[in-house]
N, C-alpha and C. Protein backbone atom coordinates (compact mmCIF):
# COMPACT_ATOMS: atom_id res chain seq x y z
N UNK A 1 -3.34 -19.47 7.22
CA UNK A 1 -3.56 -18.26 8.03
C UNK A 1 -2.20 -17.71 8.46
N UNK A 2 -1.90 -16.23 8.18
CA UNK A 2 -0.81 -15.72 9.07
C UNK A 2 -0.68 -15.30 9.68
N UNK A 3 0.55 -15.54 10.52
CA UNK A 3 1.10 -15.44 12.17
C UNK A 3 -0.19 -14.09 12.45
N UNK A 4 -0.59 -14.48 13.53
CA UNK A 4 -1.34 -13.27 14.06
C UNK A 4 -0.34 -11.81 14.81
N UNK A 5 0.49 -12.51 15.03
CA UNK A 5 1.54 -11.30 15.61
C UNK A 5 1.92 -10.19 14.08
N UNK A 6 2.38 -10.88 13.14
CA UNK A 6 2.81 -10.58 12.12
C UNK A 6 1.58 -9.49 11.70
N UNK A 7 0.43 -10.00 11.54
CA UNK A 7 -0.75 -9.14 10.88
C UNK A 7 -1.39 -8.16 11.70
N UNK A 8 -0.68 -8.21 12.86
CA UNK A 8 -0.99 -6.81 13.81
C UNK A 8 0.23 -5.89 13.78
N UNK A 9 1.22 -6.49 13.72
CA UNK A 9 2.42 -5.61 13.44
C UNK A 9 2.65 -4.79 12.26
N UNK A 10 1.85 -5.46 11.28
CA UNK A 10 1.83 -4.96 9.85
C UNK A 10 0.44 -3.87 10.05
N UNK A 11 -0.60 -3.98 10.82
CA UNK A 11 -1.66 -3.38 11.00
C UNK A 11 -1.15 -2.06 11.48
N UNK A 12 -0.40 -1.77 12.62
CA UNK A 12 -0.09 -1.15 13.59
C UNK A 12 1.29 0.19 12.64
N UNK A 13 1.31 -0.51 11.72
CA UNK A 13 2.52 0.29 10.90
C UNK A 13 1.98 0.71 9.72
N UNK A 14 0.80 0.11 9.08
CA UNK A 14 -0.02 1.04 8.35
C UNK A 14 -0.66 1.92 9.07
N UNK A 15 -1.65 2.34 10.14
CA UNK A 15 -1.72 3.71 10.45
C UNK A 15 -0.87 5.06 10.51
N UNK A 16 0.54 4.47 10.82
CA UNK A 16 1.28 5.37 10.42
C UNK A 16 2.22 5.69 9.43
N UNK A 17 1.77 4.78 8.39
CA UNK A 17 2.23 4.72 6.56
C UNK A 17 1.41 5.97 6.32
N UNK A 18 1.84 6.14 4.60
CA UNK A 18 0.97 6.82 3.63
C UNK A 18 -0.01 6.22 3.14
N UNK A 19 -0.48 5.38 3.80
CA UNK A 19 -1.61 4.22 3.15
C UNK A 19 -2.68 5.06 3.24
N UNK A 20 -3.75 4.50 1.60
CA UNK A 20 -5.13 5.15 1.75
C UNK A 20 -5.75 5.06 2.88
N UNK A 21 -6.50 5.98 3.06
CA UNK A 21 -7.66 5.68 4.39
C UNK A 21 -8.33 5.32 4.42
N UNK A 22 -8.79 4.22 3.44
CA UNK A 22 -9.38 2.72 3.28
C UNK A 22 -8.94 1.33 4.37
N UNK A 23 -7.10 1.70 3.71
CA UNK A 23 -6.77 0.18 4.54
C UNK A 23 -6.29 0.99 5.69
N UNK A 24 -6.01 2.47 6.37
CA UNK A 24 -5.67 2.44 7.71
C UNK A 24 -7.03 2.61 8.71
N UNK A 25 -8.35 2.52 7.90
CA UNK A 25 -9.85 2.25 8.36
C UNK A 25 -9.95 1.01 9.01
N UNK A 26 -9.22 0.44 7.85
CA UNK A 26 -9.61 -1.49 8.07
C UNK A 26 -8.57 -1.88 8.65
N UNK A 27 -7.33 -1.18 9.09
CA UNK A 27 -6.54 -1.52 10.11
C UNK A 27 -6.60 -1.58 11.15
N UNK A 28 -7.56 -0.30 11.56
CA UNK A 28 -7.38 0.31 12.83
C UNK A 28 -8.88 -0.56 13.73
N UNK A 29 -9.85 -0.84 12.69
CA UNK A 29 -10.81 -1.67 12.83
C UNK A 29 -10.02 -2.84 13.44
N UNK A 30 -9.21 -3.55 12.56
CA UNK A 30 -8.70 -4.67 13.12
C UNK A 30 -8.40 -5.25 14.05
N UNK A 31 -7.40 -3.51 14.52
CA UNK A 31 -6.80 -3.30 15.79
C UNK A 31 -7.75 -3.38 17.04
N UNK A 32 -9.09 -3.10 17.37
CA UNK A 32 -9.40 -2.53 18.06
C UNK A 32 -10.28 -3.79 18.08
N UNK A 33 -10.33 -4.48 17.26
CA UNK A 33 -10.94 -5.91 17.88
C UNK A 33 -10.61 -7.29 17.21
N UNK A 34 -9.29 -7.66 17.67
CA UNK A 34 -8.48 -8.84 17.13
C UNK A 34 -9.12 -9.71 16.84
N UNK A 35 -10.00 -10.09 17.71
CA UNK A 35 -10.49 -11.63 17.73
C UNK A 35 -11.89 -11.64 16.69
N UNK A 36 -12.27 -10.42 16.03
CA UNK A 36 -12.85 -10.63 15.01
C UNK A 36 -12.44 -11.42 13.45
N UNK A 37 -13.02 -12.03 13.24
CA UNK A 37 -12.71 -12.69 12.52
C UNK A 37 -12.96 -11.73 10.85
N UNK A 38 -14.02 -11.30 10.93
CA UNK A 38 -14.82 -10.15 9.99
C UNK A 38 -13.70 -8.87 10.04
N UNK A 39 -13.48 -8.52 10.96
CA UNK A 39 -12.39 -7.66 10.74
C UNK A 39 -11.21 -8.12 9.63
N UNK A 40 -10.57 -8.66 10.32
CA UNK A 40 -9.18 -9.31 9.49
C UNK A 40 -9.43 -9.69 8.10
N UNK A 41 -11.09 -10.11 8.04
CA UNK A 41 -11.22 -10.57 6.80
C UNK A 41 -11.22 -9.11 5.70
N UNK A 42 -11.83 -8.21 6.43
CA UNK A 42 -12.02 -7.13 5.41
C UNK A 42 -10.53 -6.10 5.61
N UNK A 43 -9.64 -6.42 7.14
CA UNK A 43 -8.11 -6.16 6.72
C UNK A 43 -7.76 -6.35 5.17
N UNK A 44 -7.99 -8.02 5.05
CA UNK A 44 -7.06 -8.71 4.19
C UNK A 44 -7.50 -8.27 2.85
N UNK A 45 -8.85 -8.00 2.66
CA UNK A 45 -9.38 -7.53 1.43
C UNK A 45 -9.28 -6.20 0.81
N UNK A 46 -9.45 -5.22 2.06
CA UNK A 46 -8.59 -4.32 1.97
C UNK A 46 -7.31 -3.69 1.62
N UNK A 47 -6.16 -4.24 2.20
CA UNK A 47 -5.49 -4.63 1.61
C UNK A 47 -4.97 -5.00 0.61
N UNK A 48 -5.40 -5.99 -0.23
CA UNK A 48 -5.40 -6.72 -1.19
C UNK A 48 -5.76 -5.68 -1.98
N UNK A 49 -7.09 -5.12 -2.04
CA UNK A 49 -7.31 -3.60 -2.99
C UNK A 49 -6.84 -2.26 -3.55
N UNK A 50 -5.64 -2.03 -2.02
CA UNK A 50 -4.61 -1.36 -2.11
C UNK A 50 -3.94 -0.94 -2.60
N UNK A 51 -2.93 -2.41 -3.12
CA UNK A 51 -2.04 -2.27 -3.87
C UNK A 51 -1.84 -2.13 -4.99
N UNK A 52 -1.02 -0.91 -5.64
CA UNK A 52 -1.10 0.20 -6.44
C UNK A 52 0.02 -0.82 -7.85
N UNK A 53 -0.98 -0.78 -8.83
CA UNK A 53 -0.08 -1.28 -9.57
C UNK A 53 1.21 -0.56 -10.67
N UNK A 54 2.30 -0.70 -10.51
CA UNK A 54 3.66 -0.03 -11.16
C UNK A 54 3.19 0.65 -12.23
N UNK A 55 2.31 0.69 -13.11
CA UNK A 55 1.68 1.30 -14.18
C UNK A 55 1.17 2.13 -13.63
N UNK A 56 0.34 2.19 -12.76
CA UNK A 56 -0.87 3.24 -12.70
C UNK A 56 -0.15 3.83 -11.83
N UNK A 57 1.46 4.02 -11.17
CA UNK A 57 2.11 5.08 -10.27
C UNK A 57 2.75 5.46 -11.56
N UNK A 58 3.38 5.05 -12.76
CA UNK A 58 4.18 5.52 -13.28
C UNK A 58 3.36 6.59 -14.17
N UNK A 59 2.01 6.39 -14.61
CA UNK A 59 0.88 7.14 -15.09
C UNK A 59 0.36 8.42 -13.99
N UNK A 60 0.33 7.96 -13.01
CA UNK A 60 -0.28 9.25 -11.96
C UNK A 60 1.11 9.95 -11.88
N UNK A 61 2.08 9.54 -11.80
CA UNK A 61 3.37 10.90 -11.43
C UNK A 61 3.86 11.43 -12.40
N UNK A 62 3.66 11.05 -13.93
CA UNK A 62 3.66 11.75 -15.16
C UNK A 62 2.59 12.38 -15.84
N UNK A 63 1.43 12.46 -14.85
CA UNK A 63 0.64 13.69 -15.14
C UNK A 63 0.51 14.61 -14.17
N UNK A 64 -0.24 15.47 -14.73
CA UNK A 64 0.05 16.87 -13.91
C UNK A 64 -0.74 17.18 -12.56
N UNK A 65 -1.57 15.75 -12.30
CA UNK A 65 -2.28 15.93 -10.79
C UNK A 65 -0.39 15.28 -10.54
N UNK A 66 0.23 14.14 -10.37
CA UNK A 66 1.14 13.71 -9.97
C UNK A 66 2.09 14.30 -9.65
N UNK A 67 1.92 15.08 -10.66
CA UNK A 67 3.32 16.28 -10.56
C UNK A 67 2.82 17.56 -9.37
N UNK A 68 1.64 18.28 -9.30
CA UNK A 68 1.41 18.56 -8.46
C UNK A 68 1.57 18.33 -7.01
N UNK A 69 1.20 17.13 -7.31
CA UNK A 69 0.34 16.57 -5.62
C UNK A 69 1.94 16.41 -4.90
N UNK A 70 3.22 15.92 -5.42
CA UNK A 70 4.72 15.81 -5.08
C UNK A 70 6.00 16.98 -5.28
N UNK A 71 5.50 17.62 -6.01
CA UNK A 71 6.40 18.30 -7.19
C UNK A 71 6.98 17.73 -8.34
N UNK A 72 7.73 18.52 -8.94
CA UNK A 72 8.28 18.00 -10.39
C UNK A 72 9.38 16.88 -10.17
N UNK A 73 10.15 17.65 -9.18
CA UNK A 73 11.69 16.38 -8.90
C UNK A 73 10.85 15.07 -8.19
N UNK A 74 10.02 15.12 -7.28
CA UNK A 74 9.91 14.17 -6.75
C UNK A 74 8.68 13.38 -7.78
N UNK A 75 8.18 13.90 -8.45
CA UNK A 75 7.49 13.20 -9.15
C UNK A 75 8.31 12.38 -10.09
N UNK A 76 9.68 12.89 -10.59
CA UNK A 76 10.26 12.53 -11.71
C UNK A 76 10.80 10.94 -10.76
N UNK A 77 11.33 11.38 -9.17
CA UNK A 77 11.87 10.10 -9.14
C UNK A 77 11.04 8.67 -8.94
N UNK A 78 9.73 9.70 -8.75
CA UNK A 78 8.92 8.03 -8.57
C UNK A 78 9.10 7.47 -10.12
N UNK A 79 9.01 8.11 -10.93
CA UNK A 79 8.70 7.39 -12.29
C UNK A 79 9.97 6.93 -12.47
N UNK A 80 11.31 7.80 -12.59
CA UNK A 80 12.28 6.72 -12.84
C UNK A 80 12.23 5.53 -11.68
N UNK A 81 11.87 5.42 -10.97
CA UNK A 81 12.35 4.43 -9.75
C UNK A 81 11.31 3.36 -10.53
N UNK A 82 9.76 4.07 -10.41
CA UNK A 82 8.66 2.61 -10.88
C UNK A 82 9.35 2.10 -12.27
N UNK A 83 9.91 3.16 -13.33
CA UNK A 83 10.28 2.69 -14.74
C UNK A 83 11.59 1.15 -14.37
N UNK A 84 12.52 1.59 -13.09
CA UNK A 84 13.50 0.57 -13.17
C UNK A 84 13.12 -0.77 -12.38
N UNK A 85 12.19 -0.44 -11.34
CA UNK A 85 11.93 -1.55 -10.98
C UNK A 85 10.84 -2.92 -11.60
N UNK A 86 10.06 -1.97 -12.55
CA UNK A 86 9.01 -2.25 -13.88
C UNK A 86 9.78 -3.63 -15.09
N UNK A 87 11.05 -2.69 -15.27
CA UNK A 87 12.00 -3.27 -15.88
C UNK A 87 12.46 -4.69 -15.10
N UNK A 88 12.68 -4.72 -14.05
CA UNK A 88 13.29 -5.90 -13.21
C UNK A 88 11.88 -6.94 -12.88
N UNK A 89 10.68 -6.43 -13.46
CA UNK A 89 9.88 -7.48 -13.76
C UNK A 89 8.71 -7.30 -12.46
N UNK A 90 8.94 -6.35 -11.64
CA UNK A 90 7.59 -5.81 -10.81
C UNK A 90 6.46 -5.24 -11.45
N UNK A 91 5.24 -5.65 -10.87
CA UNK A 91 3.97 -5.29 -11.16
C UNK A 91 3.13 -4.26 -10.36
N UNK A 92 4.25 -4.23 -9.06
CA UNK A 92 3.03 -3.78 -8.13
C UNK A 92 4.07 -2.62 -7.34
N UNK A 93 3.84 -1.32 -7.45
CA UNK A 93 4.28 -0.29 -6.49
C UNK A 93 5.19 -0.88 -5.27
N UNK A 94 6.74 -0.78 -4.83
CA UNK A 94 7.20 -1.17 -3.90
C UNK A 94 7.68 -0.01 -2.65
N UNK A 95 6.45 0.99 -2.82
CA UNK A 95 6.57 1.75 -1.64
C UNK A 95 6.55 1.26 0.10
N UNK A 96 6.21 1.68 1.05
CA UNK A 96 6.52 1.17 2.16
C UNK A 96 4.68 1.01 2.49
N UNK A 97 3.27 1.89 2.00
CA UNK A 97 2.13 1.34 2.20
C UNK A 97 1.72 0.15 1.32
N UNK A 98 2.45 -0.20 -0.08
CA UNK A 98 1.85 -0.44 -1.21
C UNK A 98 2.63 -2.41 -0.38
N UNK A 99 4.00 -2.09 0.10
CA UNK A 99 4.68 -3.37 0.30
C UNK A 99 4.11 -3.71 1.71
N UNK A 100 3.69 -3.23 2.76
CA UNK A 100 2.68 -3.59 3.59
C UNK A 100 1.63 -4.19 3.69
N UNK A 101 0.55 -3.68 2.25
CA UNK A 101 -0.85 -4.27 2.09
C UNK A 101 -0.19 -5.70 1.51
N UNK A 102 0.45 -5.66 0.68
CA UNK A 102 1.33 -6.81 0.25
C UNK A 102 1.05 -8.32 0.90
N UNK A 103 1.95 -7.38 1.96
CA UNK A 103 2.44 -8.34 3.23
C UNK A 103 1.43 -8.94 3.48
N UNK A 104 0.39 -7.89 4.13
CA UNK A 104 -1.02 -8.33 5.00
C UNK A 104 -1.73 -9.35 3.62
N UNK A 105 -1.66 -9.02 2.63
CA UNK A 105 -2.76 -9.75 1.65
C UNK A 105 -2.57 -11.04 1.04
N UNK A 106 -1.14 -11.24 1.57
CA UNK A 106 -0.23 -12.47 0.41
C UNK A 106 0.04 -13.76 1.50
């Protein structure tokens, strides 16, 4: 089990991530009643569901919802960024919601 301080601190900083509104649902759930046990559990699963794998960001920002939804430059740098970190042997999106659910799930 981890530190309970840790998994509220990580809770408390996904509501105000870019995280889906899945896990800042099951955060804020969390939040609002610690000592559930059912909560944290569907935190952690949540979570765990989250995280966006390096393929499927480097696929969504080289198509044209991706490119939209950011623009062109900023779309281009997610893909070079996911392409180099892909290369260094990551699997999983190392944004600041994607390395959060991480946290909470691992």
């Amino acid at each position: 089990m981890k530190n309970v301080d840790v998994i509220q601190e990580k809770a408390k900083a996904i509501l105000t991530s870019n995280a889906c509104p899945e896990l800042k649902e099951a955060a804020e759930k969390y939040l609002n009643d610690k000592d559930n046990k059912k909560a944290l559990d569907e935190l952690i699963a949540t979570a765990k569901a989250s995280r966006m794998k390096i393929d499927d960001v480097i696929a969504f920002f080289k198509s044209e919802g991706g490119i939209e939804k950011l623009g062109a430059e900023t779309a281009a740098n997610i893909v070079a960024h996911g392409e180099e970190i892909k290369a260094k042997g990551a699997v999983y999106c190392d944004c600041p919601a994607c390395t959060l659910a991480r946290e909470i799930s691992e």
